[in-house]
N, C-alpha and C. Protein backbone atom coordinates (compact mmCIF):
# COMPACT_ATOMS: atom_id res chain seq x y z
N UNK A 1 0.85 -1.16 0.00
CA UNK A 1 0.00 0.00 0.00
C UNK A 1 0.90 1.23 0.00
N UNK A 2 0.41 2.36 -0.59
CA UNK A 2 1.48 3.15 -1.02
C UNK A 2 0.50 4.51 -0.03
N UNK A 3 1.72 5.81 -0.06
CA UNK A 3 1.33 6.11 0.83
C UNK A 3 1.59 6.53 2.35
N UNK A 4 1.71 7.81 2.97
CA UNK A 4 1.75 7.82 4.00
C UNK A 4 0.79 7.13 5.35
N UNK A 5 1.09 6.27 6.64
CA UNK A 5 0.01 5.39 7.45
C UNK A 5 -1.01 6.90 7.90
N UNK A 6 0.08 7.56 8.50
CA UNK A 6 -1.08 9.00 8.57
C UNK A 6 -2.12 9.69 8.31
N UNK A 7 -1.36 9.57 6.94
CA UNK A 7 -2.40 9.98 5.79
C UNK A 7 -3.97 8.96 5.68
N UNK A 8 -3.17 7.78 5.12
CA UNK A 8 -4.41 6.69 5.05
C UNK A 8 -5.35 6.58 6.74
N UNK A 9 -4.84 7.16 7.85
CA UNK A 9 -5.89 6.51 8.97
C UNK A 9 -6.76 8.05 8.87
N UNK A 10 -6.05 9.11 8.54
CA UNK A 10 -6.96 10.40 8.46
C UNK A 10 -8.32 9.97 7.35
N UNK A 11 -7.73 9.72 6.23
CA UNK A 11 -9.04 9.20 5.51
C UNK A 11 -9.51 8.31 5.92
N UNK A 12 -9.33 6.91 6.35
CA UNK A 12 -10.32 6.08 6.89
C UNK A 12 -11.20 6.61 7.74
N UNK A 13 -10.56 7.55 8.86
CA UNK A 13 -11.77 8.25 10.04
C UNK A 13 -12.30 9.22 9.16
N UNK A 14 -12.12 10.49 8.24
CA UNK A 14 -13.16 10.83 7.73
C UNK A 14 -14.48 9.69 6.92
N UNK A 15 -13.85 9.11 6.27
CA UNK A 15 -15.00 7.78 5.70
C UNK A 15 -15.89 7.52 6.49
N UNK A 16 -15.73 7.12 7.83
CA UNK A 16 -16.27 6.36 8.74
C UNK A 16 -17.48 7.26 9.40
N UNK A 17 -16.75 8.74 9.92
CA UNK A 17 -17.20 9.70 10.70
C UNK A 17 -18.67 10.03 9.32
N UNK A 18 -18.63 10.42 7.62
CA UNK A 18 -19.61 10.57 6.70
C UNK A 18 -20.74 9.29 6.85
N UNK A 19 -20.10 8.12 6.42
CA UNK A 19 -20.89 6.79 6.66
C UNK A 19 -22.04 7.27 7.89
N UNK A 20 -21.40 7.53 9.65
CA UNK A 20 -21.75 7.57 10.59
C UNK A 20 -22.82 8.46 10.50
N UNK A 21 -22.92 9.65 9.97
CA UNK A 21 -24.08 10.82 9.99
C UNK A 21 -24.86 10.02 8.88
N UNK A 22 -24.42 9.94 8.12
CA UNK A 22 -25.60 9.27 6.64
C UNK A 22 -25.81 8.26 7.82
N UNK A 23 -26.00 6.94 8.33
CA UNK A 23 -26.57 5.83 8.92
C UNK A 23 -27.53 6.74 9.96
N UNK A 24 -26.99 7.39 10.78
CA UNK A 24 -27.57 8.12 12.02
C UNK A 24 -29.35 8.84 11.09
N UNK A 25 -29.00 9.71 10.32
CA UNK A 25 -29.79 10.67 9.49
C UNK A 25 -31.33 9.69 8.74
N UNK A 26 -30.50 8.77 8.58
CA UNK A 26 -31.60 7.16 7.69
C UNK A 26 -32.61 6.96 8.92
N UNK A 27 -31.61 6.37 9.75
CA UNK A 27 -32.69 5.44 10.79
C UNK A 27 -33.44 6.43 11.86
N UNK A 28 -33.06 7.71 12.17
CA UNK A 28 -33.83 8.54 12.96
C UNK A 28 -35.01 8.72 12.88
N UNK A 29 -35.51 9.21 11.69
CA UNK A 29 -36.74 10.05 11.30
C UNK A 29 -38.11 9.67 11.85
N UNK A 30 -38.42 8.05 12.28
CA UNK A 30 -39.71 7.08 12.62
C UNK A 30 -39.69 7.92 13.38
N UNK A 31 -39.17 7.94 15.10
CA UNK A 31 -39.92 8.30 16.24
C UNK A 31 -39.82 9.54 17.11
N UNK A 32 -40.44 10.34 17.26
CA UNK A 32 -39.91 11.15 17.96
C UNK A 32 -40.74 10.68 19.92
N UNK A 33 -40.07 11.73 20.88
CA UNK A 33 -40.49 11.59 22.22
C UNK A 33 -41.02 13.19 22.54
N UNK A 34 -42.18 13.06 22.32
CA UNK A 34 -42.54 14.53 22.60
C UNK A 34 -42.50 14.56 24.46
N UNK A 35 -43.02 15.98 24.52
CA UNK A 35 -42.94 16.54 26.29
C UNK A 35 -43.63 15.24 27.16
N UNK A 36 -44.70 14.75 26.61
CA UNK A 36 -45.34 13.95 28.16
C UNK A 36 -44.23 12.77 28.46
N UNK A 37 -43.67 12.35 27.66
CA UNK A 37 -42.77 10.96 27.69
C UNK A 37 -43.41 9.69 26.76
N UNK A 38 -45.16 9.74 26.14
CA UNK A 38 -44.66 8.73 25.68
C UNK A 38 -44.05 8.61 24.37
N UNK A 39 -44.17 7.78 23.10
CA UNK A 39 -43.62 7.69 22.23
C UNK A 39 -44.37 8.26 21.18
N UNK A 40 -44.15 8.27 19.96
CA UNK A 40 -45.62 8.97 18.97
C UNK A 40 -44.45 8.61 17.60
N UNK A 41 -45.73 7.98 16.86
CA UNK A 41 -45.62 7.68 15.51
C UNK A 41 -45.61 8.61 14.69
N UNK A 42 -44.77 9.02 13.86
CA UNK A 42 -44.78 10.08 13.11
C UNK A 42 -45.10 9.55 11.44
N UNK A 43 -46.00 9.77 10.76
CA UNK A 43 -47.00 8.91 9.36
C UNK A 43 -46.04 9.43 8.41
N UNK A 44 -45.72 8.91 7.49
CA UNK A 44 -45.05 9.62 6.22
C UNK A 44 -46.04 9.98 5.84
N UNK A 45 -47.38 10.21 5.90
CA UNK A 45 -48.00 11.07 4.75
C UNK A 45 -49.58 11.01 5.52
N UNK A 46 -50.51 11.47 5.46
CA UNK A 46 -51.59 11.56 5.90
C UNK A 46 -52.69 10.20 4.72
N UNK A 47 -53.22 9.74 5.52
CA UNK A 47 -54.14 8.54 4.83
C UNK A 47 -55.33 8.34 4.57
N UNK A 48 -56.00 8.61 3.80
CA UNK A 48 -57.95 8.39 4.11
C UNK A 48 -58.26 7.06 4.48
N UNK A 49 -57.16 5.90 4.37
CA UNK A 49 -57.22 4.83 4.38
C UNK A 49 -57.41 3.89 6.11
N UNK A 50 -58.14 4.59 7.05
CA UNK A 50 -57.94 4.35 8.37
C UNK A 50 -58.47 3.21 8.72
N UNK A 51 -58.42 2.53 9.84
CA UNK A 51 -58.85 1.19 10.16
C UNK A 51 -59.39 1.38 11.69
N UNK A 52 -60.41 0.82 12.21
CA UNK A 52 -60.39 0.63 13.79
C UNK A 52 -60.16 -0.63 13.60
N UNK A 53 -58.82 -0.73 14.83
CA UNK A 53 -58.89 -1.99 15.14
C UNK A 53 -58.67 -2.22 17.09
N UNK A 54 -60.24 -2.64 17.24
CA UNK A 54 -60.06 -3.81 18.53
C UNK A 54 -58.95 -4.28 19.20
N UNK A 55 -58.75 -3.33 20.64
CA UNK A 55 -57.19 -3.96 21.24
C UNK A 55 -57.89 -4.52 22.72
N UNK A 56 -56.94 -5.32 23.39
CA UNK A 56 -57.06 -5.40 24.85
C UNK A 56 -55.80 -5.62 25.45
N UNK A 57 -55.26 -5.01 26.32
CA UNK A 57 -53.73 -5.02 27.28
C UNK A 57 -54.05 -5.76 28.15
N UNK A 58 -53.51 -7.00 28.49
CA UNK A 58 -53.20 -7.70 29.86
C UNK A 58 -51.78 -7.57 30.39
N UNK A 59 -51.95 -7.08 31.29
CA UNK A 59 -50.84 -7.02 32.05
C UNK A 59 -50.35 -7.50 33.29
N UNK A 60 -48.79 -8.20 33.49
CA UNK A 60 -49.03 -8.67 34.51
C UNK A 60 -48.60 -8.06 35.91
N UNK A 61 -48.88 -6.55 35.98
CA UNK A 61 -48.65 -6.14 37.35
C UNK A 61 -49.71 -5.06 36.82
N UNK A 62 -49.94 -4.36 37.86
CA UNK A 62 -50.74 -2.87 38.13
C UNK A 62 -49.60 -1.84 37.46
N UNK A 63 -50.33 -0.69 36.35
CA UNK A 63 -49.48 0.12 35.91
C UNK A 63 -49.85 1.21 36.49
N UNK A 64 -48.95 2.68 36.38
CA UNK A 64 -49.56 3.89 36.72
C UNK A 64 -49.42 4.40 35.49
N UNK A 65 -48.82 3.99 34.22
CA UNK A 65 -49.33 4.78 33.23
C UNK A 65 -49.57 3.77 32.13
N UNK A 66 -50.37 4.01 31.14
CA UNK A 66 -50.21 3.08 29.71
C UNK A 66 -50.25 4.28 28.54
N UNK A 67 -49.59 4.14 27.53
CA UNK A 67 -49.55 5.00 26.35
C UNK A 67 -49.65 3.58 25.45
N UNK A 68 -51.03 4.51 24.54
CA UNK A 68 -50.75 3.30 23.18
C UNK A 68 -51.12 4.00 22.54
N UNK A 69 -50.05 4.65 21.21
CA UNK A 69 -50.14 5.52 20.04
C UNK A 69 -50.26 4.52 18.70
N UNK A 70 -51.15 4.82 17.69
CA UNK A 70 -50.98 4.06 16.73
C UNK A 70 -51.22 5.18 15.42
N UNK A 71 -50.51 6.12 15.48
CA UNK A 71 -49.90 7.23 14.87
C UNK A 71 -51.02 8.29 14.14
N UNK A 72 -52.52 8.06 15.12
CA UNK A 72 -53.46 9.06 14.41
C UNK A 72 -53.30 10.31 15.29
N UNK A 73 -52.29 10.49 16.62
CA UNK A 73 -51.92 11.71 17.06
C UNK A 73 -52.66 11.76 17.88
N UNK A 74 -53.59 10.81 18.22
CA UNK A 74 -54.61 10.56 19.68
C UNK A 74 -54.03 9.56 20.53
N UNK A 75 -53.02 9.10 21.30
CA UNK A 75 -52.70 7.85 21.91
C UNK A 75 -53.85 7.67 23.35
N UNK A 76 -53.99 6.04 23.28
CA UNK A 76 -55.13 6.08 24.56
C UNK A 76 -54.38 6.03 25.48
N UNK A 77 -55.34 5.28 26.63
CA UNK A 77 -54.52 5.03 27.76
C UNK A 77 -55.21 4.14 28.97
N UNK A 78 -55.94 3.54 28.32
CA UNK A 78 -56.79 2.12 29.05
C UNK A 78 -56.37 0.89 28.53
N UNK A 79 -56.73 0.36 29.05
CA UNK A 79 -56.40 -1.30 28.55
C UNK A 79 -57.04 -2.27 27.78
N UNK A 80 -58.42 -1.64 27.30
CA UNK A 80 -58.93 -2.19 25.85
C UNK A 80 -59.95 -1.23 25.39
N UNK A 81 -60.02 -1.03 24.15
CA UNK A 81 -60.66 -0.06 23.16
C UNK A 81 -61.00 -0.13 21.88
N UNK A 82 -60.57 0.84 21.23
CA UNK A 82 -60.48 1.00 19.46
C UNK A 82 -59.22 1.96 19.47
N UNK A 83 -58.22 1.22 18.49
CA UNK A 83 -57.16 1.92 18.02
C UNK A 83 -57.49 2.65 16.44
N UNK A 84 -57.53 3.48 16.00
CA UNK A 84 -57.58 3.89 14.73
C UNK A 84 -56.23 3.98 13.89
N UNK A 85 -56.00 3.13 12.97
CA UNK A 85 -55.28 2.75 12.25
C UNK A 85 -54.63 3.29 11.24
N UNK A 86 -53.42 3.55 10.17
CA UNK A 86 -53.89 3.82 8.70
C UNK A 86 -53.48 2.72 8.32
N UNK A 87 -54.03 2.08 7.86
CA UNK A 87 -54.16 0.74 6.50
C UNK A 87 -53.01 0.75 6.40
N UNK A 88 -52.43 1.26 5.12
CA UNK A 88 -51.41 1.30 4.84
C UNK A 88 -50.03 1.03 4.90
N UNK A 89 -49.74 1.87 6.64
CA UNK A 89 -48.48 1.51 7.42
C UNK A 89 -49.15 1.70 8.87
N UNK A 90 -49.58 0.36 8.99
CA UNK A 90 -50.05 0.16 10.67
C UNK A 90 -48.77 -0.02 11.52
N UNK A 91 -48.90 0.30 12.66
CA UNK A 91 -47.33 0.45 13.46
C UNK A 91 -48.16 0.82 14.98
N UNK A 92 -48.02 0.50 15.97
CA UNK A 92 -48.28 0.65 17.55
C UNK A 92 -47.05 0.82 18.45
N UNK A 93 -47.11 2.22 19.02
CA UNK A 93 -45.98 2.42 19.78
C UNK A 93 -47.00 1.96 21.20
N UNK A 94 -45.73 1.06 22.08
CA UNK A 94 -46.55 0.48 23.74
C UNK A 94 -46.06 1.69 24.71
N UNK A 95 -46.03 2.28 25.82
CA UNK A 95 -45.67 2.49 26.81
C UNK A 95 -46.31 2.07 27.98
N UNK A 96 -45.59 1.27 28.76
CA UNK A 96 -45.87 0.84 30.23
C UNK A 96 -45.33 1.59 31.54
N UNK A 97 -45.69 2.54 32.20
CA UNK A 97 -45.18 2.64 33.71
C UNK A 97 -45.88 1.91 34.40
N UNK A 98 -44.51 1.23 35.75
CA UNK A 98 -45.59 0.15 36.16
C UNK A 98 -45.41 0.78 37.54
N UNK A 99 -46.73 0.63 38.66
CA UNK A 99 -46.86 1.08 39.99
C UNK A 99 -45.51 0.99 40.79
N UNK A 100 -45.54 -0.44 40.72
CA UNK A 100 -44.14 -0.25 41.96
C UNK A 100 -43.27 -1.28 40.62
N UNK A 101 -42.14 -0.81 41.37
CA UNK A 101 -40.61 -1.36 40.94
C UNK A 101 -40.78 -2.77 40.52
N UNK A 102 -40.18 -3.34 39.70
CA UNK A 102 -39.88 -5.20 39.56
C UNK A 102 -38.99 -5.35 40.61
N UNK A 103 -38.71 -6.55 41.53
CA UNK A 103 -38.37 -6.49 41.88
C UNK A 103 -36.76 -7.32 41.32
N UNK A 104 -35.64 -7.57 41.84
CA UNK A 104 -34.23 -7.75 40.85
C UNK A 104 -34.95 -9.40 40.45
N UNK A 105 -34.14 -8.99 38.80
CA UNK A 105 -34.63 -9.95 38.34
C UNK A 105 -35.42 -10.38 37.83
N UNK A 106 -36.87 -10.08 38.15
CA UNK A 106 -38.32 -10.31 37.61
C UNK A 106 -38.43 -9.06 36.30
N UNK A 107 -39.32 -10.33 35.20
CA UNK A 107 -39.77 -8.99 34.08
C UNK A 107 -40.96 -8.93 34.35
N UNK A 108 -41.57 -8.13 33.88
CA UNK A 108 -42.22 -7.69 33.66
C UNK A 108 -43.48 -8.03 32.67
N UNK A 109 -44.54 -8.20 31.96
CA UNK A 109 -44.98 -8.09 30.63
C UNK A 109 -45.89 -7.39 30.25
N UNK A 110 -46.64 -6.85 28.89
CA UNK A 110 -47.81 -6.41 28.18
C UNK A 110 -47.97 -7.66 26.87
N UNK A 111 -49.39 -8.23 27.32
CA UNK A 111 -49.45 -9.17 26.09
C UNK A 111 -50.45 -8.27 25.47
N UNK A 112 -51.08 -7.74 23.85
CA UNK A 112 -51.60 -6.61 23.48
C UNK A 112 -52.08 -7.49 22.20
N UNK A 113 -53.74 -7.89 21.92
CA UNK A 113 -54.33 -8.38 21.43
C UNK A 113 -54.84 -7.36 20.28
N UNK A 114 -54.58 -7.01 19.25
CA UNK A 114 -55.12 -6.75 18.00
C UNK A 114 -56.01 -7.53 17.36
N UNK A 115 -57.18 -7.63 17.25
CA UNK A 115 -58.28 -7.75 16.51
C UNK A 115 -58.68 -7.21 15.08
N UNK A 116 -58.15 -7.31 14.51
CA UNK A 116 -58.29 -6.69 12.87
C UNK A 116 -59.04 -6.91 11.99
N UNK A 117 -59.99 -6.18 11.76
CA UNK A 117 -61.38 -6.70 11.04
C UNK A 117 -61.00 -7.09 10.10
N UNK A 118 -61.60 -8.40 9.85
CA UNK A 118 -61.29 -9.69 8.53
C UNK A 118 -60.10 -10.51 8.55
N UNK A 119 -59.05 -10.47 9.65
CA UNK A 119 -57.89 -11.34 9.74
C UNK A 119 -57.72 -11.91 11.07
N UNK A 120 -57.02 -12.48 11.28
CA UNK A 120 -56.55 -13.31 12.74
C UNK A 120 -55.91 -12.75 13.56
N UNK A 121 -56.63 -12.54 14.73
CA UNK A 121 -56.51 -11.98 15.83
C UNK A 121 -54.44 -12.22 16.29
N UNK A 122 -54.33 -10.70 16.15
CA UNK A 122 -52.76 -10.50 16.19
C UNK A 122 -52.44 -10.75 17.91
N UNK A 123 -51.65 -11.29 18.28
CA UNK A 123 -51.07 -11.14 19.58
C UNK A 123 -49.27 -10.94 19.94
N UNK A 124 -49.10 -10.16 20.38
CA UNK A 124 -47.72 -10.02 20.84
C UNK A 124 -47.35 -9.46 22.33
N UNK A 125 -46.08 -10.38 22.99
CA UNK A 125 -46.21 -9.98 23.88
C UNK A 125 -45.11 -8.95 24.39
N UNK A 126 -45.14 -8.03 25.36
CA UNK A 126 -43.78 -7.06 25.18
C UNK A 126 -42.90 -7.68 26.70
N UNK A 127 -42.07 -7.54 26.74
CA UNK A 127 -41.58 -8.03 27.84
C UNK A 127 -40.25 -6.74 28.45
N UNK A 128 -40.11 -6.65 29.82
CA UNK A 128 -38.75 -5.73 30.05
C UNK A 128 -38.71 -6.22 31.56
N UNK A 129 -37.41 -5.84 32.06
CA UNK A 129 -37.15 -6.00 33.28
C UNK A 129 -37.57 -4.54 34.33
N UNK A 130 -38.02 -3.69 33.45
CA UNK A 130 -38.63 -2.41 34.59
C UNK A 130 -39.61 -2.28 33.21
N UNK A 131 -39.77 -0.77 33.36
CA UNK A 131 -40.69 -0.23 32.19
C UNK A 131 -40.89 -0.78 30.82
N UNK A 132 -42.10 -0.48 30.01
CA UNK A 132 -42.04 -1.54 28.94
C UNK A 132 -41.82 0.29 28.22
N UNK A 133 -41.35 0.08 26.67
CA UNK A 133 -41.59 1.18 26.01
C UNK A 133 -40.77 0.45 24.65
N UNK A 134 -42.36 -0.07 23.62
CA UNK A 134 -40.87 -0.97 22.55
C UNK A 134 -42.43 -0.42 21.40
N UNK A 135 -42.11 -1.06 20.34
CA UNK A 135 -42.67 -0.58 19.48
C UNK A 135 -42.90 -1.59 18.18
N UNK A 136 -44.04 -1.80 17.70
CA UNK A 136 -44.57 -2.96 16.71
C UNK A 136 -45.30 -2.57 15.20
N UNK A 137 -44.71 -2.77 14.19
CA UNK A 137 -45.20 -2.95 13.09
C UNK A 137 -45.85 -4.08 12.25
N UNK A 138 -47.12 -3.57 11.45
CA UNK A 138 -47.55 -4.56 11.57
C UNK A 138 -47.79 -4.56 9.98
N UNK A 139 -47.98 -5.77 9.44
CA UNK A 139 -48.13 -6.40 8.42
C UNK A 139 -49.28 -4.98 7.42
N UNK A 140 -49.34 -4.37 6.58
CA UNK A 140 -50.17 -3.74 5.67
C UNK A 140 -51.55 -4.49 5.19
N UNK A 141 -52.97 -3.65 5.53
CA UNK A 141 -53.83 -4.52 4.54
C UNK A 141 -54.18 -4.33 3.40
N UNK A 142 -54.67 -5.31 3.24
CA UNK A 142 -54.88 -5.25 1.41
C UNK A 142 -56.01 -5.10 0.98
């Protein structure tokens, strides 16, 4: 290899440091955390295409908070309802605060039943060792 080593590690770390903002800049844009704390879906585009779909949260401890955004900019906050959907790019952000602490060791869960008019009842379960706060995409309908 020809060349000063100097030279060549200065360009490798610029390479790396460009790569690093382009990767960072890609994967950001989905979520933001507005002021209350929970999470919120941000839509690439506004949809006429909306869906209610039928949820229920079981959980296995007492929470003091639940956030469930499914990116129409209304998130609830009970444990079964109507989520309003867009068709298109369905996606459910969870948030769990739970009353008291896990204690070391123990997780936690949210199992979160989707009901989707005309398909098979979706289930997933979220799991963490304190707070839950994870986030699910879901298959497009047709």
């Amino acid at each position: 290899m020809r060349g000063s080593p100097l030279l060549n590690s200065v360009a490798l770390l610029v390479f790396l440091i460009t790569a690093a903002f382009g990767f960072v800049r890609l994967t950001s844009a989905r979520i933001t955390k507005p002021v209350d704390g929970s999470r919120k879906i941000i839509p690439a585009a506004r949809s006429e295409a909306t869906v209610e779909v039928p949820y229920r949260l079981i959980l296995s401890a007492k929470s003091r908070a639940i956030f469930i955004d499914s990116g129409n900019g209304k998130p609830v906050s009970s444990e079964s309802g109507v989520l309003s959907m867009d068709a298109r790019n369905p996606a459910v952000s969870l948030r769990v605060n739970w009353q008291t602490p896990p204690a070391s060791g123990e997780q936690r869960f949210a199992k979160l039943i989707l009901e989707w008019p005309g398909k098979p009842t979706l289930t997933r379960v979220f799991d963490a060792p304190g707070d839950i706060d994870d986030f699910l995409e879901l298959p497009a309908a047709k």
